[in-house]
C-alpha atoms as a PDB file:
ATOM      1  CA  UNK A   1     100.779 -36.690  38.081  1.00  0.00           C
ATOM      2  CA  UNK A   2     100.707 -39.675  36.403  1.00  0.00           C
ATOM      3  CA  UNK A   3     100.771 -41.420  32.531  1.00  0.00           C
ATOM      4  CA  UNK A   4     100.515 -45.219  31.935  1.00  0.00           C
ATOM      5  CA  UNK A   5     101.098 -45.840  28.353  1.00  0.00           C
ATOM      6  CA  UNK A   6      99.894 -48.951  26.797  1.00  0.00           C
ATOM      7  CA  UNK A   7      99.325 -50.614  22.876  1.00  0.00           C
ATOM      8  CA  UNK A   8     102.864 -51.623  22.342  1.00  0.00           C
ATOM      9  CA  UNK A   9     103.493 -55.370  21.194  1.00  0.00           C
ATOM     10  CA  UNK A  10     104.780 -57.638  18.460  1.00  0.00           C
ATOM     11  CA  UNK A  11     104.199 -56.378  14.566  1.00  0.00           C
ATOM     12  CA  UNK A  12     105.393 -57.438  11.366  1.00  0.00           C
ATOM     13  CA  UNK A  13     107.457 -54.584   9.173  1.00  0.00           C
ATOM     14  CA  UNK A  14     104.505 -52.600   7.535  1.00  0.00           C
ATOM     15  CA  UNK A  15     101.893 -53.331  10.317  1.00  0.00           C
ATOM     16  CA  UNK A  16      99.961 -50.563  12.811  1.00  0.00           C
ATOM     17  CA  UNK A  17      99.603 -50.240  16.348  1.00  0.00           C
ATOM     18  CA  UNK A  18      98.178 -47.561  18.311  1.00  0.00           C
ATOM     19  CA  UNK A  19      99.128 -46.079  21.637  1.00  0.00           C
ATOM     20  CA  UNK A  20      97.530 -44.726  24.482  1.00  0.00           C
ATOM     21  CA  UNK A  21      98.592 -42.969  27.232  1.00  0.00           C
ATOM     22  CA  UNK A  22      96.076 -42.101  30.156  1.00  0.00           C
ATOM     23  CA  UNK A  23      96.882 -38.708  32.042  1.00  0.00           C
ATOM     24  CA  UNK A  24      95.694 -38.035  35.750  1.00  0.00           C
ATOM     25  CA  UNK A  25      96.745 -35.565  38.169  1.00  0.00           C
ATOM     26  CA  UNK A  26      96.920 -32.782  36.295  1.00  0.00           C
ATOM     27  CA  UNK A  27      94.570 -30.274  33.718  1.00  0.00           C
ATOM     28  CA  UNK A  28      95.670 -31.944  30.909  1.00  0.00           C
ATOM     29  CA  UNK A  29      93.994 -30.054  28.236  1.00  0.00           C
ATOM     30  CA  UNK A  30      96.561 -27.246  29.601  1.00  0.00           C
ATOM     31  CA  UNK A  31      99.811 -29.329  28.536  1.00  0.00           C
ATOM     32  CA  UNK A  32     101.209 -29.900  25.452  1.00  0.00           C
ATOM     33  CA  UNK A  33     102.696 -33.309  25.055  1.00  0.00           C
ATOM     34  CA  UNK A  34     104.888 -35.589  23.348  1.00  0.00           C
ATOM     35  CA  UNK A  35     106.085 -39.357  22.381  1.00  0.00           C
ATOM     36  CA  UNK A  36     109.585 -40.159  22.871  1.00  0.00           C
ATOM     37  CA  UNK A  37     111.278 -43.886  22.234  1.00  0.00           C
ATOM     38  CA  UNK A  38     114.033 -45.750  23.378  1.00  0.00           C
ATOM     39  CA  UNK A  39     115.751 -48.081  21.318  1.00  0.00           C
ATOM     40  CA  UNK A  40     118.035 -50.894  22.836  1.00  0.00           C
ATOM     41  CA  UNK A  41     121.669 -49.302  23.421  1.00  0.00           C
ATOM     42  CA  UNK A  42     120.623 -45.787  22.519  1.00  0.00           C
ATOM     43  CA  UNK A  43     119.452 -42.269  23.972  1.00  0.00           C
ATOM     44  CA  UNK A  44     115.637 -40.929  23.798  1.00  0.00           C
ATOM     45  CA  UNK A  45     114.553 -39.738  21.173  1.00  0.00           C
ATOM     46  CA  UNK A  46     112.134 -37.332  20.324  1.00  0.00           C
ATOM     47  CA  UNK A  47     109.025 -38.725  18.131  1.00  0.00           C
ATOM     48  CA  UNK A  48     106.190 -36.179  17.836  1.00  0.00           C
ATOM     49  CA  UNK A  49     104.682 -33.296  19.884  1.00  0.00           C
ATOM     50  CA  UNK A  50     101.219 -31.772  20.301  1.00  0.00           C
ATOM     51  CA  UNK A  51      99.751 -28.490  21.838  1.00  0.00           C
ATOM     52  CA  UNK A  52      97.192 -28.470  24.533  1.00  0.00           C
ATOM     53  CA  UNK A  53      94.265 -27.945  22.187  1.00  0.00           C
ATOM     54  CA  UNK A  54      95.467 -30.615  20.070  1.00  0.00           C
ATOM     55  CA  UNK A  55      95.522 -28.831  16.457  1.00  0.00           C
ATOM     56  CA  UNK A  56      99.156 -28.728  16.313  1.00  0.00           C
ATOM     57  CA  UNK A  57     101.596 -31.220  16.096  1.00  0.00           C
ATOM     58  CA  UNK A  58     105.520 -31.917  15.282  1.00  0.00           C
ATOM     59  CA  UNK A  59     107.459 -34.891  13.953  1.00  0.00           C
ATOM     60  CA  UNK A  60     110.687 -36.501  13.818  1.00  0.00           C
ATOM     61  CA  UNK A  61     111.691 -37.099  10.417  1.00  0.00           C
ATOM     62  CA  UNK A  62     111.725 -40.412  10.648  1.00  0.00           C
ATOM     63  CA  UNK A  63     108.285 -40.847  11.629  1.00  0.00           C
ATOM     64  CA  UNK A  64     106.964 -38.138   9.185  1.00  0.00           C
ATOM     65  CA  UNK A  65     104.236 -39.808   7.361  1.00  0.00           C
ATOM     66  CA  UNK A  66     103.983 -42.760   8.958  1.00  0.00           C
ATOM     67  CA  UNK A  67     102.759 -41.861  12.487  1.00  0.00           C
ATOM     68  CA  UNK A  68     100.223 -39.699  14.057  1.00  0.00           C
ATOM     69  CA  UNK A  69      99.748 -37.893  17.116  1.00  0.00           C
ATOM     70  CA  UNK A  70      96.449 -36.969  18.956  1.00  0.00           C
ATOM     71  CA  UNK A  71      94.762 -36.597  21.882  1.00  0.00           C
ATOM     72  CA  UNK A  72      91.348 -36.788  23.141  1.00  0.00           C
ATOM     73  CA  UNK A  73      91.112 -34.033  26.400  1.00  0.00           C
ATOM     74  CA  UNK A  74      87.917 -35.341  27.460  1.00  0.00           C
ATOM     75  CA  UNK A  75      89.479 -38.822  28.452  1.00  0.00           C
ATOM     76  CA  UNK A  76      92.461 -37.292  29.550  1.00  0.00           C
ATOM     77  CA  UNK A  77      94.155 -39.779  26.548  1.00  0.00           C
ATOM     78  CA  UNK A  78      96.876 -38.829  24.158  1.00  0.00           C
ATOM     79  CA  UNK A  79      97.442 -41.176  21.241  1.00  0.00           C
ATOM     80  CA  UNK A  80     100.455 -42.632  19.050  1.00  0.00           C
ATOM     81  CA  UNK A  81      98.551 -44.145  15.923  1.00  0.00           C
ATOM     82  CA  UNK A  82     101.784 -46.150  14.055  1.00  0.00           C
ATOM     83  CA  UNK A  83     101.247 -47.299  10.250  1.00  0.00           C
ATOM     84  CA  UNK A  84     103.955 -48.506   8.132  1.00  0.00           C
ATOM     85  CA  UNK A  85     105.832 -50.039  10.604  1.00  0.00           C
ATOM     86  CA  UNK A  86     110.078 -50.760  10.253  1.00  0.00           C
ATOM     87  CA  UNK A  87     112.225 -52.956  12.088  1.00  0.00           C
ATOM     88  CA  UNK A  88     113.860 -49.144  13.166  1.00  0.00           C
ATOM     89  CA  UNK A  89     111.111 -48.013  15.273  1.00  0.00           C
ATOM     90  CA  UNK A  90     111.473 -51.223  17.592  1.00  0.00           C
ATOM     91  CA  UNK A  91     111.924 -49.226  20.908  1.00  0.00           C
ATOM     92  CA  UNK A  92     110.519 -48.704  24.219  1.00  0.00           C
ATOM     93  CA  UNK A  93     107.846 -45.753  23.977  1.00  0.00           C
ATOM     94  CA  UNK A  94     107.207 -43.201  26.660  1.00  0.00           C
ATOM     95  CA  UNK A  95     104.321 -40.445  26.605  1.00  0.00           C
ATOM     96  CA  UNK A  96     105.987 -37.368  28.509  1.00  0.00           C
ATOM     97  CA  UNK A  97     104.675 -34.162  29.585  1.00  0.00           C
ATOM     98  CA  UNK A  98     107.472 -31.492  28.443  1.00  0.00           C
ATOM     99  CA  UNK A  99     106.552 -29.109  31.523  1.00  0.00           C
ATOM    100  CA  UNK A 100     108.718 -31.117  33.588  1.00  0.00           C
ATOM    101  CA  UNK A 101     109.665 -34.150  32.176  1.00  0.00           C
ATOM    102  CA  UNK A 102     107.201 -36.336  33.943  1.00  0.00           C
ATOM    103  CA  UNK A 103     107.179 -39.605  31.990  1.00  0.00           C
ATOM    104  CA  UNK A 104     105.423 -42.900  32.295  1.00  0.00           C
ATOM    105  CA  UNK A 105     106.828 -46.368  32.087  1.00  0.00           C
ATOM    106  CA  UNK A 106     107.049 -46.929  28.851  1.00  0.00           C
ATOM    107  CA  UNK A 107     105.638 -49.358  26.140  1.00  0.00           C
ATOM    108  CA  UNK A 108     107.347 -51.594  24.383  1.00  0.00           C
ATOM    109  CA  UNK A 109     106.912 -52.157  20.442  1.00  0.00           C
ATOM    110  CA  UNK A 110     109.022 -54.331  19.015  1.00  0.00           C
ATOM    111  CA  UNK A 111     108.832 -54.231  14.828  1.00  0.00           C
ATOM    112  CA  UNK A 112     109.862 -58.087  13.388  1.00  0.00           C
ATOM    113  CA  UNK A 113     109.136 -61.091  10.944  1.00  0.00           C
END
């Protein structure tokens, strides 16, 4: 199993940036999965969640809105699509399949003028 994120960066409060997260190793299609962040000094926390089939999906309240995940099971890709940006979401972000926790390495997005 394996999930390299990647899309994170530099943005300006109010920008966009989309990330990706390629799956292998696994039936992904099978999995639900989720975005969790890490911001400097603090625990994970949960961002959004999305069934196997991708029609549903689950947010954090602070993200409510503003971001949107998806995922594209014929690339094996889920997605983090980030609009209205704040300094508050600066973290590192991690796709992670909730079966078992598996994780990737993490992208960082860093939210600053």
């Amino acid at each position: 199993v394996q999930l390299v994120e990647s899309g994170g960066g530099l943005v300006q409060p109010g920008g966009s940036l989309r990330l990706s997260c390629a799956a292998s190793g696994f039936m992904f299609s099978r999995y639900s999965m989720k975005w969790v962040r890490q911001a400097p000094g603090k625990g994970l926390e949960w961002v959004s969640t999305i069934n196997g089939g991708g029609d549903q999906a689950y947010y954090a309240y602070s993200v409510k809105d503003r971001f949107t995940i998806s995922r594209d099971n014929a690339e094996n890709t889920l997605y983090l699509q980030m609009n209205g940006l704040k300094p508050e979401d600066t973290a590192v972000y991690y796709c992670v399949r909730p079966f078992d926790d598996t994780r990737g390495q993490g992208t960082q997005v860093t939210v600053s003028s």
